[in-house]
N, C-alpha and C. Protein backbone atom coordinates (compact mmCIF):
# COMPACT_ATOMS: atom_id res chain seq x y z
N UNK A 1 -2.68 30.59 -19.67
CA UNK A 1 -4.03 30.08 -19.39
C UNK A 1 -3.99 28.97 -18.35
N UNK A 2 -2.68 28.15 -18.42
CA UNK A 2 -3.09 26.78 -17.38
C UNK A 2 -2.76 27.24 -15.73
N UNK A 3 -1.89 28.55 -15.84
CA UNK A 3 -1.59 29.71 -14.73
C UNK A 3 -3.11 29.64 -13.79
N UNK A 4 -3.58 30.67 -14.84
CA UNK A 4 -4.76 31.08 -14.56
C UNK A 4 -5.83 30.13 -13.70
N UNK A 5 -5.62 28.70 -14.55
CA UNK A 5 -6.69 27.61 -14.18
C UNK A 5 -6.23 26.69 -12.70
N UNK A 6 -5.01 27.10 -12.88
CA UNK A 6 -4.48 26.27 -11.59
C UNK A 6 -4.65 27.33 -10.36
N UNK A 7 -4.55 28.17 -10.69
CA UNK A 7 -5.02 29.35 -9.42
C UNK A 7 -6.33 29.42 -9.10
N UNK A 8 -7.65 28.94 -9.65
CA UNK A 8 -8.57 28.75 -9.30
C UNK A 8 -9.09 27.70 -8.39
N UNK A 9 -8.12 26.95 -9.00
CA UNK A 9 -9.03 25.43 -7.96
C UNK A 9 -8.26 25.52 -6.71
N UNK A 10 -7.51 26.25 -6.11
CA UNK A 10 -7.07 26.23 -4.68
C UNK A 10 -7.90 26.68 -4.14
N UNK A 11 -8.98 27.50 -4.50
CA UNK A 11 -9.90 28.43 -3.33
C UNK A 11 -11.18 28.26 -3.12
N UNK A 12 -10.98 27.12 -4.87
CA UNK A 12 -12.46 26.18 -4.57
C UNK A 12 -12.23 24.76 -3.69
N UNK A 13 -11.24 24.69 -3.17
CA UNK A 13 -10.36 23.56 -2.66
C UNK A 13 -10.94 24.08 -1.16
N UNK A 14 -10.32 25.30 -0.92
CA UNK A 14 -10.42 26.04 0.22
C UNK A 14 -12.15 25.72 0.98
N UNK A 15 -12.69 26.12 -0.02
CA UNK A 15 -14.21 26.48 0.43
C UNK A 15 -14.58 25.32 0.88
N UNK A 16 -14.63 23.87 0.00
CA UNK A 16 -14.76 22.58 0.54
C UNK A 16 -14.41 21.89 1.64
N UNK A 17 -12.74 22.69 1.97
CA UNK A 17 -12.26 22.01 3.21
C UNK A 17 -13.21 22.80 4.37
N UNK A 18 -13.28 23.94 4.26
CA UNK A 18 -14.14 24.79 5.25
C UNK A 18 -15.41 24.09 5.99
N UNK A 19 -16.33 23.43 4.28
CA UNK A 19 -17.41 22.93 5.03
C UNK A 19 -17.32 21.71 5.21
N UNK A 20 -16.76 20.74 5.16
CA UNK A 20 -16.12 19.22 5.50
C UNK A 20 -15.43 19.64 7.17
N UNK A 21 -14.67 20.89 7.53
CA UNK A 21 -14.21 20.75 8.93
C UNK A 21 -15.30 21.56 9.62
N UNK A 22 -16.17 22.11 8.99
CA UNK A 22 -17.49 23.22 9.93
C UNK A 22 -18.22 21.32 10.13
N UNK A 23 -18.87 20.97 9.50
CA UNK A 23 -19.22 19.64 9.13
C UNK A 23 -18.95 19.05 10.75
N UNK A 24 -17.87 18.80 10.48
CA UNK A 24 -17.33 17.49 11.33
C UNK A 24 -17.15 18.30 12.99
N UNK A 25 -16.53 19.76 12.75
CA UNK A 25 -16.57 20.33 14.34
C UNK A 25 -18.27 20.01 15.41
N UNK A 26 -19.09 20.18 14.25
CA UNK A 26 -20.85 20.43 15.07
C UNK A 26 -20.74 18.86 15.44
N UNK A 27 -20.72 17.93 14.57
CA UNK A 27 -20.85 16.47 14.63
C UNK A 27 -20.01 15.85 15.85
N UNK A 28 -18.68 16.33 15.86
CA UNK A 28 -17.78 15.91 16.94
C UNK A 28 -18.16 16.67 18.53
N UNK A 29 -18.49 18.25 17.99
CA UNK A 29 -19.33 18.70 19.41
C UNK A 29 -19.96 18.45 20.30
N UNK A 30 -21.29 17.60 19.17
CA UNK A 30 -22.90 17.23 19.46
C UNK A 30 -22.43 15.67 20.23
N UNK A 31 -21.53 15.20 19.68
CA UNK A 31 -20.49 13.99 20.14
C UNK A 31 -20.29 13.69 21.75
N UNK A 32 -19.59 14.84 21.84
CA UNK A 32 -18.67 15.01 23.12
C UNK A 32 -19.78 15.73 24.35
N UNK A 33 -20.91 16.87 23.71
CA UNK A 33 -21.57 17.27 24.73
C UNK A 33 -22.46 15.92 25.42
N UNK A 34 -23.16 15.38 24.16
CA UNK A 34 -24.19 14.42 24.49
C UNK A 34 -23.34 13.06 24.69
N UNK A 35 -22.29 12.94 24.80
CA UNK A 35 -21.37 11.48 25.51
C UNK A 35 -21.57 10.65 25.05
N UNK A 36 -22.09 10.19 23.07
CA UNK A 36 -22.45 9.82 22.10
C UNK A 36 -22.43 9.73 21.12
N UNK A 37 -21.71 8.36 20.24
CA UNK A 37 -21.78 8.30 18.98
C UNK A 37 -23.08 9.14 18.06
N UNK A 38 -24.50 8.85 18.71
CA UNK A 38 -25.08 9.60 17.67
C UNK A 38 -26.23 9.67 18.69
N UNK A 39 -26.34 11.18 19.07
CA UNK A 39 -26.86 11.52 20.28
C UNK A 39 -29.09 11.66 19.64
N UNK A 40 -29.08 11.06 18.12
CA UNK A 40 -30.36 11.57 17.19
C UNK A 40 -31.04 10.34 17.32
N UNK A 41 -32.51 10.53 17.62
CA UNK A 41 -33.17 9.28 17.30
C UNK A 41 -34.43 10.36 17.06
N UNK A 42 -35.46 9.67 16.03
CA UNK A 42 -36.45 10.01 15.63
C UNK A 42 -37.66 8.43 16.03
N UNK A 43 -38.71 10.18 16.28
CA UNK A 43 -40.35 9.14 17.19
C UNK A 43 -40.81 8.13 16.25
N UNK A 44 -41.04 7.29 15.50
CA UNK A 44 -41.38 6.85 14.94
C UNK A 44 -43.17 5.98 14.94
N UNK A 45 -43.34 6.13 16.57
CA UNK A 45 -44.88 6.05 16.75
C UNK A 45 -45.73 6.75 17.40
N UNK A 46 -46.51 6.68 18.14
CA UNK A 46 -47.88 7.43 18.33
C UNK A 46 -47.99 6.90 19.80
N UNK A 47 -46.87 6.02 20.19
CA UNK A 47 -47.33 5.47 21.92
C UNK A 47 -46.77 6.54 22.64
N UNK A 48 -46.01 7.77 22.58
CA UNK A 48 -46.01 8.87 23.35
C UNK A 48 -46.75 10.19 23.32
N UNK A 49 -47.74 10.02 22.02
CA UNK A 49 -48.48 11.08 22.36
C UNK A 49 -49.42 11.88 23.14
N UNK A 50 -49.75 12.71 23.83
CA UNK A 50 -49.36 14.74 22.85
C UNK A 50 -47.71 15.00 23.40
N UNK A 51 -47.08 13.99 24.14
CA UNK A 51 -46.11 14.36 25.06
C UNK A 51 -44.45 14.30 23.72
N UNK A 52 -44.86 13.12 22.83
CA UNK A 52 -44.04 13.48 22.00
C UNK A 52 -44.96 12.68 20.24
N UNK A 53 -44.71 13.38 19.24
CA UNK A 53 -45.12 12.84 18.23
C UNK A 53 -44.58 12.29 17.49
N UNK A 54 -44.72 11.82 16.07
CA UNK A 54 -44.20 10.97 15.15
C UNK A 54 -43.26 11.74 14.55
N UNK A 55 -41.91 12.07 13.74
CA UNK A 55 -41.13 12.82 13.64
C UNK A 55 -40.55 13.37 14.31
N UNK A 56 -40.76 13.67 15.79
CA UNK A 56 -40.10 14.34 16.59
C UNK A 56 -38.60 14.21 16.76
N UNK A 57 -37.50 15.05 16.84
CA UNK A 57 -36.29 14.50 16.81
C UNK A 57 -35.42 14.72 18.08
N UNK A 58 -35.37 13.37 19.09
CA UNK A 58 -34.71 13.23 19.84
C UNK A 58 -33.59 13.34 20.27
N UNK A 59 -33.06 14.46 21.16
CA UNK A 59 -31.15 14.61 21.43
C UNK A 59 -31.51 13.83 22.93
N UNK A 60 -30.78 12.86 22.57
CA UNK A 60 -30.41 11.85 23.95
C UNK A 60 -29.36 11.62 24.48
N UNK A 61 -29.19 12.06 25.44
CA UNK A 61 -27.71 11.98 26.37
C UNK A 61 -27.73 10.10 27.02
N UNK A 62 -26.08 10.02 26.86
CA UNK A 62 -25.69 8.71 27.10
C UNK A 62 -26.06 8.11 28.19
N UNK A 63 -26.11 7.13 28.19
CA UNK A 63 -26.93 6.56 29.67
C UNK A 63 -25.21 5.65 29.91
N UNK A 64 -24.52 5.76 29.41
CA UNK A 64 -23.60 4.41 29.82
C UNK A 64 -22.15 5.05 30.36
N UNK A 65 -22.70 6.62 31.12
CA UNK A 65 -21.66 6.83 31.71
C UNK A 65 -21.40 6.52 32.81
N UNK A 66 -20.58 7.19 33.73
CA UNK A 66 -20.54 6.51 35.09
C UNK A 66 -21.76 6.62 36.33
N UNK A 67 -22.01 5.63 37.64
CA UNK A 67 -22.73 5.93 38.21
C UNK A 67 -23.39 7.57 39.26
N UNK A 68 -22.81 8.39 38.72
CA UNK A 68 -22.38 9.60 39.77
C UNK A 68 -23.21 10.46 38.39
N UNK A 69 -23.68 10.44 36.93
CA UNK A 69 -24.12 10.78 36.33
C UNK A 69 -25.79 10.50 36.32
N UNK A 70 -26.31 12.22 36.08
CA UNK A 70 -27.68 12.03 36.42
C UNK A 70 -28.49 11.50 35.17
N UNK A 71 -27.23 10.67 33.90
CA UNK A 71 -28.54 10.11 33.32
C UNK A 71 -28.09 8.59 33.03
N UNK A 72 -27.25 8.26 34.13
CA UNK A 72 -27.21 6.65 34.15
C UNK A 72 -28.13 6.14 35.25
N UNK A 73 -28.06 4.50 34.66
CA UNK A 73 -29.23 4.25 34.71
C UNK A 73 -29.66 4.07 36.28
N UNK A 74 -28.68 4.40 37.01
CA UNK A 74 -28.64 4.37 38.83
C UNK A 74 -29.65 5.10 38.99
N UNK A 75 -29.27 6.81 38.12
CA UNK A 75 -29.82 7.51 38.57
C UNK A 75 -31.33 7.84 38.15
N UNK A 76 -31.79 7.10 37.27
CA UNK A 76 -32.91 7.44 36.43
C UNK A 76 -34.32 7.38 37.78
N UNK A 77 -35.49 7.96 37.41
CA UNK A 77 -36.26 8.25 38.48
C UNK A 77 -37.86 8.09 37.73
N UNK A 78 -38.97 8.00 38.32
CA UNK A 78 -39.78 7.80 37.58
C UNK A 78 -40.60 9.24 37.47
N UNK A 79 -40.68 9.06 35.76
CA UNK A 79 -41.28 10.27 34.90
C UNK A 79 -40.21 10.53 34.34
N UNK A 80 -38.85 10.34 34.06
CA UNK A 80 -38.19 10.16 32.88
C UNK A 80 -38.53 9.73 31.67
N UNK A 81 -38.03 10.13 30.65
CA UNK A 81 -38.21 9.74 29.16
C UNK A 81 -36.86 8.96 28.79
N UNK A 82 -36.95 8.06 28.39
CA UNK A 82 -36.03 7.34 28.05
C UNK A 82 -35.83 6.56 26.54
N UNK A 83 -34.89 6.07 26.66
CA UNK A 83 -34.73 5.43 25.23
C UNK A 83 -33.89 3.84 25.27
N UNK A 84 -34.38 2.93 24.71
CA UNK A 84 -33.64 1.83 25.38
C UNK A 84 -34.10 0.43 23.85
N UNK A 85 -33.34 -0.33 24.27
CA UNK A 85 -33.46 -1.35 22.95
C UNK A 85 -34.97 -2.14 23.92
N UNK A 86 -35.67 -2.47 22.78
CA UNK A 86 -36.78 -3.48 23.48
C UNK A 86 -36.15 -5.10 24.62
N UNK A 87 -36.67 -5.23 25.50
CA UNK A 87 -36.08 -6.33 26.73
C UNK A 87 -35.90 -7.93 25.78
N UNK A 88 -37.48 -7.99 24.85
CA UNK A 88 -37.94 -9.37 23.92
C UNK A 88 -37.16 -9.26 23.01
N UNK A 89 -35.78 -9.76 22.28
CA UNK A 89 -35.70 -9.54 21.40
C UNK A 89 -34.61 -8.61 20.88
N UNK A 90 -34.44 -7.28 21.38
CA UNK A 90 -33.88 -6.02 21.89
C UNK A 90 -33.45 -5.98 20.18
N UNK A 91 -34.51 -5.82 19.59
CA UNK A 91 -34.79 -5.76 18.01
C UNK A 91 -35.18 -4.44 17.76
N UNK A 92 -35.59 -3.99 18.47
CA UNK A 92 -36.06 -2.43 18.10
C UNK A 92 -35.74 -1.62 19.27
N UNK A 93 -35.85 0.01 18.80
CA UNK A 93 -35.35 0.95 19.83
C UNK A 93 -36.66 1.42 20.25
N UNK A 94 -36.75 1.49 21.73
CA UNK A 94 -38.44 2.23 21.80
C UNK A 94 -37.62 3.64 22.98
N UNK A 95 -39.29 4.62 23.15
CA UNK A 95 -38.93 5.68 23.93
C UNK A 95 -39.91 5.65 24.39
N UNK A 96 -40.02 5.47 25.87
CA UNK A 96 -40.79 5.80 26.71
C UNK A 96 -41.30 6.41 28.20
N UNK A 97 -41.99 6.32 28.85
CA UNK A 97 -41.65 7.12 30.61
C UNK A 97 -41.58 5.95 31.34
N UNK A 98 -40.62 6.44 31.97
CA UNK A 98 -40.03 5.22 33.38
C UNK A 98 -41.70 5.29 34.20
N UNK A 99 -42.15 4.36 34.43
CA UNK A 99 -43.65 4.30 35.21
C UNK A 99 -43.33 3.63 36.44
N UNK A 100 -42.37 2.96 36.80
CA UNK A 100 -41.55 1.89 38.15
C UNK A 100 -40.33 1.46 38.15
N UNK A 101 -39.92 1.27 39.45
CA UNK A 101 -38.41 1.16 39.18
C UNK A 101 -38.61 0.31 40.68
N UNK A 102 -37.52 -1.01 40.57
CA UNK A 102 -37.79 -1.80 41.42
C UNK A 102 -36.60 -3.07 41.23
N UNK A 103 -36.20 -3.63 42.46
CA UNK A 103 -35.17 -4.29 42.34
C UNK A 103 -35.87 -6.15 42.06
N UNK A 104 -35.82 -7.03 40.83
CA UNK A 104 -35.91 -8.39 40.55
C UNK A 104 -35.52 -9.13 41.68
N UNK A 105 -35.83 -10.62 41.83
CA UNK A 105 -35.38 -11.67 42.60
C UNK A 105 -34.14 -11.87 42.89
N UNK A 106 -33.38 -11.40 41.79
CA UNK A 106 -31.88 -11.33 42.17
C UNK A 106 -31.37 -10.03 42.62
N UNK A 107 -32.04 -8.93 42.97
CA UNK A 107 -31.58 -7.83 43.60
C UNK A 107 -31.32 -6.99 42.73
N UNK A 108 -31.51 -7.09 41.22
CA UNK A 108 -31.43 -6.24 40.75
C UNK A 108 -32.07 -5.37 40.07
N UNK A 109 -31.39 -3.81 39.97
CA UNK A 109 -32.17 -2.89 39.21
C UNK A 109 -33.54 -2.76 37.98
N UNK A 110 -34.34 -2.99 38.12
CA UNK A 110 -35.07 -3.01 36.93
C UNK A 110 -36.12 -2.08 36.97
N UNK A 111 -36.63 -1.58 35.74
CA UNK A 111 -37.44 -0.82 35.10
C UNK A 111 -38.37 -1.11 34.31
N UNK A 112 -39.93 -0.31 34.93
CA UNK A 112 -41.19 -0.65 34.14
C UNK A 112 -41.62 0.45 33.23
N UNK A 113 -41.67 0.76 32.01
CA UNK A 113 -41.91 1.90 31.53
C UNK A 113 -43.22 1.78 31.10
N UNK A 114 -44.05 2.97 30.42
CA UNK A 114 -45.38 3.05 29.70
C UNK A 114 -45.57 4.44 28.84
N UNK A 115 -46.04 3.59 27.90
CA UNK A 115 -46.43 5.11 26.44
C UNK A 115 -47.47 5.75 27.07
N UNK A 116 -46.84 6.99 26.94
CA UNK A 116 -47.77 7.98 27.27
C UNK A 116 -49.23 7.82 26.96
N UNK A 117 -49.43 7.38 25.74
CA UNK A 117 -50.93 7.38 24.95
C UNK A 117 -51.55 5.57 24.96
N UNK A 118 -50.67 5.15 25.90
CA UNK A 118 -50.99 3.63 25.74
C UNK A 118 -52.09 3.39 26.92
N UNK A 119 -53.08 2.37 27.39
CA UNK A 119 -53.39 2.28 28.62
C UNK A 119 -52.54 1.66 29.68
N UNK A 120 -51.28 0.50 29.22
CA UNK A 120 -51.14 0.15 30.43
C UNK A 120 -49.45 -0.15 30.02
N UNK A 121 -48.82 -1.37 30.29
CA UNK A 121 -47.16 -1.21 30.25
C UNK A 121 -47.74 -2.46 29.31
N UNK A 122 -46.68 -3.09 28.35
CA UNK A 122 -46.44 -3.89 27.65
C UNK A 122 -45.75 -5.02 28.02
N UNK A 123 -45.73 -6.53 28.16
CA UNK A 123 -44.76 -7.46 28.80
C UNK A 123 -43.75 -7.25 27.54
N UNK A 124 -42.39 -7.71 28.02
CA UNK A 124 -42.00 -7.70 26.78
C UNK A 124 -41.47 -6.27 26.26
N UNK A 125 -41.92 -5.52 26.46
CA UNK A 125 -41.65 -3.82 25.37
C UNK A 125 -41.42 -3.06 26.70
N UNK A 126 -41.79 -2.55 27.57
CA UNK A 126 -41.67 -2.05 29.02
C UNK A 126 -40.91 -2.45 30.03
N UNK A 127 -40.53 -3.75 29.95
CA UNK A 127 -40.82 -4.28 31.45
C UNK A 127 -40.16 -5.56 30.70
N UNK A 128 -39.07 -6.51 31.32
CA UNK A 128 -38.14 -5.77 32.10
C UNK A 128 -36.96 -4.85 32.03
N UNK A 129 -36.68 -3.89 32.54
CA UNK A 129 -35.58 -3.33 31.77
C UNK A 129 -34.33 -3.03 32.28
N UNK A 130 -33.49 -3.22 32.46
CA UNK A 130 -32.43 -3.54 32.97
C UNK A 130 -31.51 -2.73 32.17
N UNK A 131 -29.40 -2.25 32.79
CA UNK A 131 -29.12 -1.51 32.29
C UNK A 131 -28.39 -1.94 30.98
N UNK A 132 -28.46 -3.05 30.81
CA UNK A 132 -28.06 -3.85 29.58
C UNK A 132 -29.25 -3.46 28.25
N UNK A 133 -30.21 -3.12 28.99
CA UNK A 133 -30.98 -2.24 27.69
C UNK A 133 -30.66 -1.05 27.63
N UNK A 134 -30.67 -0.01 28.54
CA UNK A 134 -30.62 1.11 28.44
C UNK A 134 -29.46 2.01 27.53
N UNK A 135 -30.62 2.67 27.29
CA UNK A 135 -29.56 3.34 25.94
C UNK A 135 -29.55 4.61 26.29
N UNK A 136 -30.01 5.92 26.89
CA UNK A 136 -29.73 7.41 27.28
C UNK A 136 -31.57 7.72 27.87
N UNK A 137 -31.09 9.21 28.51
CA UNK A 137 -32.29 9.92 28.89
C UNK A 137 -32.39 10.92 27.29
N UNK A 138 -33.80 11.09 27.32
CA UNK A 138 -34.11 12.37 26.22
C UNK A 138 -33.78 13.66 27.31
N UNK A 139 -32.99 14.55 26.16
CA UNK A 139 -32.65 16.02 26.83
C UNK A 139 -33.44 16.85 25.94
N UNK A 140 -33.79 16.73 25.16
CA UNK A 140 -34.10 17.77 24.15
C UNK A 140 -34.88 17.34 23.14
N UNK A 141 -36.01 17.82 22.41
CA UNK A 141 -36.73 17.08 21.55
C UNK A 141 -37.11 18.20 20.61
N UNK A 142 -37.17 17.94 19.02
CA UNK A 142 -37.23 19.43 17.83
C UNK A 142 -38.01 18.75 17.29
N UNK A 143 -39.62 19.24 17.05
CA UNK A 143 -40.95 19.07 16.97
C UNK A 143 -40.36 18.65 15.29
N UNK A 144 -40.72 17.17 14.93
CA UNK A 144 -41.49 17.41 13.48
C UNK A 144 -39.57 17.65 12.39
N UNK A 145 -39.09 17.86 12.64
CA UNK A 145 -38.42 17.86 11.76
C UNK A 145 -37.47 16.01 11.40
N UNK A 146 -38.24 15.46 11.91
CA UNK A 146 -37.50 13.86 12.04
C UNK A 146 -37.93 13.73 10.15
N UNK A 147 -38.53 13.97 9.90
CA UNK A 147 -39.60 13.66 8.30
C UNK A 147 -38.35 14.15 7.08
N UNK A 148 -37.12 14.85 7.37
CA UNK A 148 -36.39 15.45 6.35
C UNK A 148 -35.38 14.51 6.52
N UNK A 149 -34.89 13.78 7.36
CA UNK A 149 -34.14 12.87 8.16
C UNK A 149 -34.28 11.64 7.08
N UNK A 150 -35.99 11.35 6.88
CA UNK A 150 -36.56 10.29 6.18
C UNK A 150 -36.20 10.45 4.31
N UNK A 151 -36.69 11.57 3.90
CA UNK A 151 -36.34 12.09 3.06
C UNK A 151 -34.97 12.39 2.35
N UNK A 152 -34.43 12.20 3.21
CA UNK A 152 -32.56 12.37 3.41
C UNK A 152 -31.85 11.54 3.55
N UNK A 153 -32.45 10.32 3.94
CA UNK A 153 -31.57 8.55 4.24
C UNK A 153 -30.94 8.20 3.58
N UNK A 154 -29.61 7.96 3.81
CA UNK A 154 -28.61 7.73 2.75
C UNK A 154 -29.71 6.16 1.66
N UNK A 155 -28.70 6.37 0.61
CA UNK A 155 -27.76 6.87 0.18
C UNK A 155 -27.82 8.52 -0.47
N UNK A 156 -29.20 9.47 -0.32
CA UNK A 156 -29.84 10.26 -1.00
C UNK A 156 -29.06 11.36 -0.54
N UNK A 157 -28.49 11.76 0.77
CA UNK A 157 -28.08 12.47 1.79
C UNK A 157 -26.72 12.55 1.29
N UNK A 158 -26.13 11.47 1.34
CA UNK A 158 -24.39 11.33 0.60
C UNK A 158 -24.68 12.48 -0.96
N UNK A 159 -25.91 12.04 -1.63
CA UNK A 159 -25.93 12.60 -2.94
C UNK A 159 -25.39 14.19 -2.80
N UNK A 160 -26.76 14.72 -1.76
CA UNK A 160 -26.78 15.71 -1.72
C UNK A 160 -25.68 16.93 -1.16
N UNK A 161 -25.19 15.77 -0.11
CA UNK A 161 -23.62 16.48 -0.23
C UNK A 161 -22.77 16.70 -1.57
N UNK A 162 -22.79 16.12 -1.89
CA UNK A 162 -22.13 16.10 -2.84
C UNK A 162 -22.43 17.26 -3.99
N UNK A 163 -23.35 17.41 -4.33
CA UNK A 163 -24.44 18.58 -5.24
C UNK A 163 -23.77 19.91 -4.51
N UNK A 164 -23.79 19.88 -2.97
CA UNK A 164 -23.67 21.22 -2.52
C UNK A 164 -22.07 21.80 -2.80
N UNK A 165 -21.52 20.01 -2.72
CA UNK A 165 -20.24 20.97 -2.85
C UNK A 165 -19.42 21.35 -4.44
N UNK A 166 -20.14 20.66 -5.42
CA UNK A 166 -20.21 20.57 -6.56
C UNK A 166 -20.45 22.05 -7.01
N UNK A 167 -21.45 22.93 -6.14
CA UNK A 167 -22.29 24.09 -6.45
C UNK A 167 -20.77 25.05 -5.96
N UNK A 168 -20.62 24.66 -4.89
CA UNK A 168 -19.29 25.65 -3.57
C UNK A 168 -18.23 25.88 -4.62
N UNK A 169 -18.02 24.67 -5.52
CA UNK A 169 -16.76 24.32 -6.30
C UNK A 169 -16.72 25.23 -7.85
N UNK A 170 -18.15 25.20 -8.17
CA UNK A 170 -18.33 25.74 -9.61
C UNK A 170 -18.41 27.06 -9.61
N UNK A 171 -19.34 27.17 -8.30
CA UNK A 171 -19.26 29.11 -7.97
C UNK A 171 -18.06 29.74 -7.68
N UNK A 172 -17.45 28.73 -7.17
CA UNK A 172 -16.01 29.66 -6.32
C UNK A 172 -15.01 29.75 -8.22
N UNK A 173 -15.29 29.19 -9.51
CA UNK A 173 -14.43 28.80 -10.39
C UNK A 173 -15.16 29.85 -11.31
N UNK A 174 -16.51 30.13 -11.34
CA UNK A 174 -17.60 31.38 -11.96
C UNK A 174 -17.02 32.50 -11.44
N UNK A 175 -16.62 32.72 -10.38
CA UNK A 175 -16.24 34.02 -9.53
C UNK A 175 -14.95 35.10 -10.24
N UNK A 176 -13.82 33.66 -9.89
CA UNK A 176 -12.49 33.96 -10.32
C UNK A 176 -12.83 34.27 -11.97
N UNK A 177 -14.09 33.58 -12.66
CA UNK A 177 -13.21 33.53 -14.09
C UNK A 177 -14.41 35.16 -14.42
N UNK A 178 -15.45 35.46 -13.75
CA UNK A 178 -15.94 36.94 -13.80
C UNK A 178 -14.97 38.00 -13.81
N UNK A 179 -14.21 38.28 -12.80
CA UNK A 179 -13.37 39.25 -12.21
C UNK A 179 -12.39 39.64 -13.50
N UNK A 180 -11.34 38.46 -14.03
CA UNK A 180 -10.64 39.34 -15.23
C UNK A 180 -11.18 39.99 -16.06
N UNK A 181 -12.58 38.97 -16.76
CA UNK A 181 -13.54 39.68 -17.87
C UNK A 181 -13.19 41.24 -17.34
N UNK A 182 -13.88 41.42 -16.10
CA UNK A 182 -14.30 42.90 -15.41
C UNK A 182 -13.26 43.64 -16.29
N UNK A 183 -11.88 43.61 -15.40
CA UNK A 183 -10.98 44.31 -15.32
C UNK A 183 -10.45 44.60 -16.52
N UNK A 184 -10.64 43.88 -17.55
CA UNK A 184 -10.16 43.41 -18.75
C UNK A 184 -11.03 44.81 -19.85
N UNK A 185 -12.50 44.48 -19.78
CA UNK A 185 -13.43 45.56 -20.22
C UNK A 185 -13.10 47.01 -19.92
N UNK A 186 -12.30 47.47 -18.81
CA UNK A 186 -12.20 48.51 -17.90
C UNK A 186 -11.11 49.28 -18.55
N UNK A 187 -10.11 48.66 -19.16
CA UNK A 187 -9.00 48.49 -19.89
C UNK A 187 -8.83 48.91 -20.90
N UNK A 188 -9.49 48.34 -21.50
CA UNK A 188 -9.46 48.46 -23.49
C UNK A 188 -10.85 49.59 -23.33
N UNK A 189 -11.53 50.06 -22.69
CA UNK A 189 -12.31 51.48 -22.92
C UNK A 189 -13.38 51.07 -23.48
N UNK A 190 -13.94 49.89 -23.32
CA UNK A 190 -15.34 49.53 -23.39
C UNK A 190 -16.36 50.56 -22.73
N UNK A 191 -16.44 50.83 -21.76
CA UNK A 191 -17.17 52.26 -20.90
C UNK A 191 -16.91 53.66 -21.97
N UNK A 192 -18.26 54.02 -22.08
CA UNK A 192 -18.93 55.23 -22.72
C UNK A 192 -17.88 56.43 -22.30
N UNK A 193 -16.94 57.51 -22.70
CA UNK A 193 -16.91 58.37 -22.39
C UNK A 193 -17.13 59.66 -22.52
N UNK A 194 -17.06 60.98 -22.79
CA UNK A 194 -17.52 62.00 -23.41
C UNK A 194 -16.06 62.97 -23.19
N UNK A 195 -16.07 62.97 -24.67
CA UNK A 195 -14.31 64.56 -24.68
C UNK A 195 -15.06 65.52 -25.60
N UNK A 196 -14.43 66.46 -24.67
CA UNK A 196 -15.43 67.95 -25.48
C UNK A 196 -14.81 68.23 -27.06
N UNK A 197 -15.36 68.66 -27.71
CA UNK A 197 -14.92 69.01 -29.39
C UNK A 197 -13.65 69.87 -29.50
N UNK A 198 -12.89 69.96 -30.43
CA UNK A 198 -11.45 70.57 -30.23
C UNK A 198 -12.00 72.21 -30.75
N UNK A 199 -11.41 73.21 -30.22
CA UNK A 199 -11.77 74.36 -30.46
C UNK A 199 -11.15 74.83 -31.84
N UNK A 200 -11.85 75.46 -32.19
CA UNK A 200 -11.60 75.71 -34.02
C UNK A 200 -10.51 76.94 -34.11
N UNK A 201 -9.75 76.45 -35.34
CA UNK A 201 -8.62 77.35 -35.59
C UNK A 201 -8.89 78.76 -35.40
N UNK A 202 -8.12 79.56 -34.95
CA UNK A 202 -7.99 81.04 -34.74
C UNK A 202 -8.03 81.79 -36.12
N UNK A 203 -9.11 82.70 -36.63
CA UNK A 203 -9.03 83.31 -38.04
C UNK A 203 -7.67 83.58 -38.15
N UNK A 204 -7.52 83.48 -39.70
CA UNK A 204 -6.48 84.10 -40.41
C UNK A 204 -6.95 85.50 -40.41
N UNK A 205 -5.68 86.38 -40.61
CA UNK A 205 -5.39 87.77 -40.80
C UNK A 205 -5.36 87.93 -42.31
């Protein structure tokens, strides 16, 4: 029996490592394509709307690569979407469209942005922005699913890993311990069969 039990948990072992390295390949991918610890930011207000909404979930490529890259901040152009820590403060992350781009008193680079749904630029939140704020261009944006993200915030998210693989672990241990039952029933002649009646003695003479 402890045969038996120790041969099970290798393949529920198996299944776990599978999705812990599927896991980490997409994460390290999403990594390396987007040139970013964590290429995800979610809309959290209403100053880019219809152009982007509340939940929306942002894939933002790195802004802090080299100058010869079309989404550092050399190259940024106006009508970009961007993403950058606030200038006042640089307390919060905002996303907005580059609206001007123009070199300060000291010659340098700076940037005026404005919410799409706002009337005008913000002192302070827009303006000035420099590449010491800048945080990436938006490449990609997935309508509305930012809200499961919310729903999912650790520590709730850790849980739920955990549940799934709890499930991977118990099924893969249900599986193995089905299969002998099977074979076992198959064996000892549990299954219905039918043998024809023995043919009756030949008359005596």
């Amino acid at each position: 029996m402890l045969k038996k039990d120790e041969s099970k948990v290798p393949g529920a072992v198996k299944d776990i490592v599978i999705v812990v390295i599927g896991v980490a390949i997409v994460w390290l991918g999403l990594r390396f394509a987007f040139g970013t610890n964590n290429p995800f930011y979610v809309v959290s207000s209403g100053s880019m709307i219809p152009t982007l909404n509340i939940n929306d979930v942002l894939i933002v490529r790195d802004g802090a690569v080299g100058n010869g890259s079309t989404n550092s901040f050399t190259s940024l152009k106006v009508g970009d979407i961007i993403v950058f820590h606030r200038p006042v403060g640089q307390d919060r992350v905002i996303v907005h469209r580059v609206a001007e781009i123009y070199n300060n008193f000291e010659g340098e680079r700076t940037i005026r942005t404005k919410g799409d749904a706002n009337p005008s630029s913000i002192p302070g939140v827009d303006y000035p922005i420099r590449a010491q704020q800048y945080i990436g261009k938006v490449a990609y944006v997935i309508p509305g699913i930012g809200l499961i993200t919310k729903i999912i915030s650790p520590p709730v998210n850790y849980v739920i890993i955990v549940v799934i693989l709890a499930i991977l672990f118990f099924n893969r241990i249900g599986r193995r311990r089905k299969d002998p039952e099977t074979s076992q029933s198959s064996s000892t002649g549990t299954t219905n069969t039918f043998s024809p009646p023995s043919p009756p003695p030949p008359p005596s003479n």
